[in-house]
N, C-alpha and C. Protein backbone atom coordinates (compact mmCIF):
# COMPACT_ATOMS: atom_id res chain seq x y z
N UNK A 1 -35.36 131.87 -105.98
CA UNK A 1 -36.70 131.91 -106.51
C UNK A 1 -37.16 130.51 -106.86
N UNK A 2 -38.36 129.88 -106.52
CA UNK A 2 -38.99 128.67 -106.77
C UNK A 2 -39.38 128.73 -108.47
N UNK A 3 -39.23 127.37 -108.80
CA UNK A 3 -39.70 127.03 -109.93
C UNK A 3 -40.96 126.99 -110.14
N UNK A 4 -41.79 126.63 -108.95
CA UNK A 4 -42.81 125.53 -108.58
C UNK A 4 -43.65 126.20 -107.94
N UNK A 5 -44.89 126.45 -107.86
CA UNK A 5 -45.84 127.14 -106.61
C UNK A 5 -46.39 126.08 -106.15
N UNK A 6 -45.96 126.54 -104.79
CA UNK A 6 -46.60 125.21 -103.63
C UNK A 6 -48.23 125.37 -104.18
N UNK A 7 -49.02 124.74 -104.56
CA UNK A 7 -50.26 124.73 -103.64
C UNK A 7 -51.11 124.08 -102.92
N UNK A 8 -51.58 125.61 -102.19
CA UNK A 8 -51.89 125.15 -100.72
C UNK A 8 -53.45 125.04 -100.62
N UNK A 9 -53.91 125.51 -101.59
CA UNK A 9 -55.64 125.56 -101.50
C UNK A 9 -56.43 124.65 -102.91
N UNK A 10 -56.73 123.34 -102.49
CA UNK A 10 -57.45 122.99 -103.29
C UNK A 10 -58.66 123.35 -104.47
N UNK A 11 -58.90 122.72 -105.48
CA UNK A 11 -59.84 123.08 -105.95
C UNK A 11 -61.42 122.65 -105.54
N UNK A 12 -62.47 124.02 -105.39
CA UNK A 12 -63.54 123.38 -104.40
C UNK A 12 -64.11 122.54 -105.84
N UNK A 13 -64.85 121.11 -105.18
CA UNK A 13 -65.08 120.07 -105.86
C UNK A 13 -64.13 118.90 -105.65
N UNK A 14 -63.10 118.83 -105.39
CA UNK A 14 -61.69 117.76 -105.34
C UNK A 14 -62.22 117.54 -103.94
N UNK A 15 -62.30 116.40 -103.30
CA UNK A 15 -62.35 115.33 -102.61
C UNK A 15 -61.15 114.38 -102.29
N UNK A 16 -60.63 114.26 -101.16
CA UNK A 16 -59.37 113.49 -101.01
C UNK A 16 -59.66 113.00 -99.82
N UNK A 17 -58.93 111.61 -99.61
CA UNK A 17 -59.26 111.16 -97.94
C UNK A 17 -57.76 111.51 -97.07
N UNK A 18 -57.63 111.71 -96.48
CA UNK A 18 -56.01 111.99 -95.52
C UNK A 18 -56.28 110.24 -94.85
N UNK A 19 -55.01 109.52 -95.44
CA UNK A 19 -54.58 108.36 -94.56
C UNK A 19 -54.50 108.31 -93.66
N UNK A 20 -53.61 109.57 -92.74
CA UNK A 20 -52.80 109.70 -91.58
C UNK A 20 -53.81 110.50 -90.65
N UNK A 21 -54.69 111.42 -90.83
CA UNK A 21 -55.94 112.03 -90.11
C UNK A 21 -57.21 110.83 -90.22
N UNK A 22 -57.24 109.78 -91.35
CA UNK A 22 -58.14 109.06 -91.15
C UNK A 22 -59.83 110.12 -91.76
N UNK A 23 -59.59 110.92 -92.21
CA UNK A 23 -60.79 111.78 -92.82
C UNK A 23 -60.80 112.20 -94.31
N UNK A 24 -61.88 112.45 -94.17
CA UNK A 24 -62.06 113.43 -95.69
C UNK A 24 -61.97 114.79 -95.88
N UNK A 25 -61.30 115.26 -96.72
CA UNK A 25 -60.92 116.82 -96.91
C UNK A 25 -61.00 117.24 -98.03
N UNK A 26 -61.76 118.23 -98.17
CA UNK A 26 -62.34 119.06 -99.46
C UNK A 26 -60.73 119.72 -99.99
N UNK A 27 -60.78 119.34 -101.33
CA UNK A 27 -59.01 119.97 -101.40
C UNK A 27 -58.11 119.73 -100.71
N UNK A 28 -56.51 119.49 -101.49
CA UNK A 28 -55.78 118.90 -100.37
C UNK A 28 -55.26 119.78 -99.43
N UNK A 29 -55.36 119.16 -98.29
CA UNK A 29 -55.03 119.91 -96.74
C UNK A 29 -54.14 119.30 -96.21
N UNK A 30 -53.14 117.74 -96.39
CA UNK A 30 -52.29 116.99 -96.19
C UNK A 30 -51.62 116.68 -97.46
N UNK A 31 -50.22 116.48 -97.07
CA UNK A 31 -49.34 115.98 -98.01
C UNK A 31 -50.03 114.73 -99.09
N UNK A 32 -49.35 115.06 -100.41
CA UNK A 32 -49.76 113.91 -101.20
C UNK A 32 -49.73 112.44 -100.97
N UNK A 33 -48.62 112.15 -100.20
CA UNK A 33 -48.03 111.11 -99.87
C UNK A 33 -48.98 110.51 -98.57
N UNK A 34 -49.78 111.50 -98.15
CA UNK A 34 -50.77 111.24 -97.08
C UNK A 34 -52.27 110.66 -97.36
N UNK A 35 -52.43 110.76 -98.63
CA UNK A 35 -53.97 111.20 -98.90
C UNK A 35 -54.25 110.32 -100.41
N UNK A 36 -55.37 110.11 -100.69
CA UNK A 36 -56.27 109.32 -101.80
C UNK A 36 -57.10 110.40 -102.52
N UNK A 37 -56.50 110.60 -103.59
CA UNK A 37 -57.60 111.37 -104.57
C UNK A 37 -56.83 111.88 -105.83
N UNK A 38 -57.62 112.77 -106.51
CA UNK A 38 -58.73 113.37 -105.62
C UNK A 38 -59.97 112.62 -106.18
N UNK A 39 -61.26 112.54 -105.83
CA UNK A 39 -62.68 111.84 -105.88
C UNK A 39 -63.32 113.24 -106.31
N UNK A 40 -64.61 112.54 -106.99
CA UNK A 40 -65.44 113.99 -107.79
C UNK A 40 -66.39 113.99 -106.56
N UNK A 41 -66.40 113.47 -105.61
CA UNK A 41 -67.79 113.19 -104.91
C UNK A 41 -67.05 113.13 -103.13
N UNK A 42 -67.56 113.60 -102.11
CA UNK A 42 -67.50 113.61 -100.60
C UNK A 42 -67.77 112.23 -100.44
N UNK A 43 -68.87 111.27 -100.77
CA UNK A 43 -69.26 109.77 -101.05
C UNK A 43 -67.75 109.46 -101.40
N UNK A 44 -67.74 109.61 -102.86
CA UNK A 44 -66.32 108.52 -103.23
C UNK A 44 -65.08 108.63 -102.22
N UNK A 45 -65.02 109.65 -101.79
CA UNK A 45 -63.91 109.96 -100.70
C UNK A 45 -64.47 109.21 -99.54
N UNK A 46 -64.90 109.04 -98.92
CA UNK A 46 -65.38 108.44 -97.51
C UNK A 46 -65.16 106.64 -97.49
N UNK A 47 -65.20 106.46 -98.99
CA UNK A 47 -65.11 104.91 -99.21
C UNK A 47 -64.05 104.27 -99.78
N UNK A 48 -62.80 105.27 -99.86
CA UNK A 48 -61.69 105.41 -100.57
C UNK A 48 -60.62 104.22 -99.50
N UNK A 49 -61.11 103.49 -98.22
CA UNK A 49 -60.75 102.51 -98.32
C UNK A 49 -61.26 101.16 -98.96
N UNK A 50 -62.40 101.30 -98.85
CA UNK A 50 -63.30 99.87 -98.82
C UNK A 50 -62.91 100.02 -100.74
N UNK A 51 -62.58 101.02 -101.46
CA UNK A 51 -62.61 101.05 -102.94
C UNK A 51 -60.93 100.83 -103.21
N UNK A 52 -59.85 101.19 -102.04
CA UNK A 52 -58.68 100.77 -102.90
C UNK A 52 -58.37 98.94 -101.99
N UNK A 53 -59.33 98.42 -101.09
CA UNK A 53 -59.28 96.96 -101.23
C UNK A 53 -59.87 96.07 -102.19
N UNK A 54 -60.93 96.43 -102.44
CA UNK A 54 -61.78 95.94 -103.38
C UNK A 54 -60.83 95.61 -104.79
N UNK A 55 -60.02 96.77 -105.39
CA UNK A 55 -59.01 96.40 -106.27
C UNK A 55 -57.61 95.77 -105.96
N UNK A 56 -57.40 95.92 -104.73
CA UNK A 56 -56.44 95.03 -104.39
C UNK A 56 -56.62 93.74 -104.39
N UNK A 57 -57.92 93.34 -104.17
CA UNK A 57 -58.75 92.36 -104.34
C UNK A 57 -58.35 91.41 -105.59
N UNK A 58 -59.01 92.69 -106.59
CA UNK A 58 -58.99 92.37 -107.78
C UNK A 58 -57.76 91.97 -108.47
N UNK A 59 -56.56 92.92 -108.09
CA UNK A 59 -55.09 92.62 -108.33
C UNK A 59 -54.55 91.40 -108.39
N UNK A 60 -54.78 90.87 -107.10
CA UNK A 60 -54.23 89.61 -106.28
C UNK A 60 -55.03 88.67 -107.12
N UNK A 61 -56.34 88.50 -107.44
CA UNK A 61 -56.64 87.21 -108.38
C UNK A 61 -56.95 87.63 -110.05
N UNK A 62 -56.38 88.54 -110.44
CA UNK A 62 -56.06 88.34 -111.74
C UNK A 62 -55.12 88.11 -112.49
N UNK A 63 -55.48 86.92 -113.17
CA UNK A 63 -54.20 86.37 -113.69
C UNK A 63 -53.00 86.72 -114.69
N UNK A 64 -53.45 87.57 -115.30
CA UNK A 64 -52.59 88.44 -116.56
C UNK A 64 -51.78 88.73 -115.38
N UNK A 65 -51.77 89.20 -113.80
CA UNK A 65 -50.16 89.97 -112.74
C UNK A 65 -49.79 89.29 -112.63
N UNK A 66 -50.20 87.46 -112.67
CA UNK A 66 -48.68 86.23 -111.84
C UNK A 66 -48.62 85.42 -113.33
N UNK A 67 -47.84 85.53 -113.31
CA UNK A 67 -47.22 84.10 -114.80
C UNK A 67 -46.76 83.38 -113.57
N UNK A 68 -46.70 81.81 -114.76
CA UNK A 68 -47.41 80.65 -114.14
C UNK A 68 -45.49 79.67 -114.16
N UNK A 69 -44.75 80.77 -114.26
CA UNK A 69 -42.95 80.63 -113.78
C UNK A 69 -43.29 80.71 -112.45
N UNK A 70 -43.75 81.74 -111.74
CA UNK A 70 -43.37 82.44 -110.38
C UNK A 70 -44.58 82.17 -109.55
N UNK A 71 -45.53 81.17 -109.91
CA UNK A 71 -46.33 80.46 -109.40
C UNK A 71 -45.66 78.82 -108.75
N UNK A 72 -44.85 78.66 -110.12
CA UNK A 72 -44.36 76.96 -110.01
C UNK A 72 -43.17 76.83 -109.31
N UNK A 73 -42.53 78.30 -109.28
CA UNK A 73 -41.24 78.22 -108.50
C UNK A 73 -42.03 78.36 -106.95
N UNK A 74 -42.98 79.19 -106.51
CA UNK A 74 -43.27 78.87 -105.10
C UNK A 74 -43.58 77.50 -104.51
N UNK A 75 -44.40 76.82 -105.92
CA UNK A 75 -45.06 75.59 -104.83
C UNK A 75 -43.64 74.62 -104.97
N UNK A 76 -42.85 74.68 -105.46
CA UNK A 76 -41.94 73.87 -105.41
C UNK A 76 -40.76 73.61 -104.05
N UNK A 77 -41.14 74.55 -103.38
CA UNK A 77 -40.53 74.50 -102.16
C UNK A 77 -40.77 73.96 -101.12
């Protein structure tokens, strides 16, 4: 007997993009490990790349993620 109930039918409203289909899907229809969400909006899902570069973006030049050790050890090479 399972601990756990798979589920298989999203909630309508949940928005997710599938990585691996390259689309948007109302509720998840692909593995978690496949997919971005969930988004309150069909919009926020559709842009769920251009929105997780934009913070990668952001990642990469904010300075509180690199201390200025593991900055000085690169240019030193």
């Amino acid at each position: 007997m399972a601990l756990f109930k798979k589920r298989t039918v999203g909630k309508p409203g949940e928005w997710y993009y599938c990585l691996e289909h390259k689309k948007v899907e109302e509720g998840p229809e692909c593995p978690a490990k496949d997919r971005f969400g969930p988004y309150a909006s069909r919009q926020e899902a559709e842009h769920a790349m251009e929105t997780a570069a934009e913070r990668n973006l952001q990642w990469e030049n904010d300075p509180r993620w690199h201390d200025a050790s593991a900055r000085g050890s690169a240019d030193d090479e």
